[in-house]
Protein backbone atom coordinates (compact mmCIF):
# COMPACT_ATOMS: atom_id res chain seq x y z
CA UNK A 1 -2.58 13.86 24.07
CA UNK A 2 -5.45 15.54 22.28
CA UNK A 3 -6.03 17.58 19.12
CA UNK A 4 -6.33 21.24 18.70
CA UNK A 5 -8.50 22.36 15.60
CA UNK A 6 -7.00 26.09 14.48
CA UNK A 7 -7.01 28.96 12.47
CA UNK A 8 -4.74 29.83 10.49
CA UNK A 9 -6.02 33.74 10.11
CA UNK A 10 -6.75 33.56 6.43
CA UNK A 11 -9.81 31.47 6.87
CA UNK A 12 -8.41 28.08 6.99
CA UNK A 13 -7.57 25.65 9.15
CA UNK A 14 -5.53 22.93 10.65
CA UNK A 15 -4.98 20.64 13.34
CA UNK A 16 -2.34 20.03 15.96
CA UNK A 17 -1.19 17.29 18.21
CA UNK A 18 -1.14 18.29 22.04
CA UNK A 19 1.13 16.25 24.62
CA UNK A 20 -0.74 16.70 28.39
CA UNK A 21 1.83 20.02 28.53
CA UNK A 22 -0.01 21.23 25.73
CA UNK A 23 3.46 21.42 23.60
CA UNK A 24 2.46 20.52 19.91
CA UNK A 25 3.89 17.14 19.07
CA UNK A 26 2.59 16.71 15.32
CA UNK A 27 0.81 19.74 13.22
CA UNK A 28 -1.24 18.86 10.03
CA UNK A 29 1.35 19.70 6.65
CA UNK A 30 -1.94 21.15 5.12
CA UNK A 31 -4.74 23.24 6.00
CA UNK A 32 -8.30 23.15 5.16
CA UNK A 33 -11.12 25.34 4.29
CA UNK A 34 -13.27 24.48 7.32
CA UNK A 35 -12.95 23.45 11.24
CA UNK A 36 -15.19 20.74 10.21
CA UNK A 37 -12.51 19.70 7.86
CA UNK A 38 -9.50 20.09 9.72
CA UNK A 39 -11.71 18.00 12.53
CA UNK A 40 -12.03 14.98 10.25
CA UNK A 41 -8.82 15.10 8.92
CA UNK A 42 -7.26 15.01 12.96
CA UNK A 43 -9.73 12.16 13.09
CA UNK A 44 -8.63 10.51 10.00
CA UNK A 45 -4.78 10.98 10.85
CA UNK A 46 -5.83 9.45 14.60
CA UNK A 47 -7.48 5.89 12.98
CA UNK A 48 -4.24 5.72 10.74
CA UNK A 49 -2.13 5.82 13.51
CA UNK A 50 -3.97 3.94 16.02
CA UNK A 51 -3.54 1.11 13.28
CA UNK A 52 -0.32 1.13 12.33
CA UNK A 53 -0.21 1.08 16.55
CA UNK A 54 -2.17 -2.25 16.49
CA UNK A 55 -0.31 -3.81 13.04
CA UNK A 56 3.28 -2.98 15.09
CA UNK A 57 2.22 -4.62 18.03
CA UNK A 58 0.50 -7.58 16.66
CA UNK A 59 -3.01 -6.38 18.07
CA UNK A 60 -6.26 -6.74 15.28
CA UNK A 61 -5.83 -4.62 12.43
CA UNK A 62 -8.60 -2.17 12.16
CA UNK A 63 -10.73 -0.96 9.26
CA UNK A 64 -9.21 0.86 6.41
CA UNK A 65 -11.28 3.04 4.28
């Protein structure tokens, strides 16, 4: 899976989840008045996930900001 940073045509932004088919999976419920934006908030939405991966399956907890 990977991200996809996009535009929305009336310069803004958003992110989408990617499966290896390239069929979305998740979309961002909000865009965002940059790529750079939308970039870190994929990011951001990636760590929160990855943790609640690692808190389900007993693994460390990582670092919430």
């Amino acid at each position: 899976m990977h991200f996809e940073i996009r535009s929305t045509g009336r310069h803004l932004w958003t992110w989408v989840l990617l499966d290896a088919s390239h069929l979305p999976v998740m979309e961002s419920d909000r865009t965002f008045p940059s790529e750079a934006q939308a970039s870190a908030a994929a990011l951001a939405f990636s760590k929160l996930v990855t943790g609640a991966g690692k808190s389900l399956t007993g693994g460390p907890a990582g670092r919430l900001l």
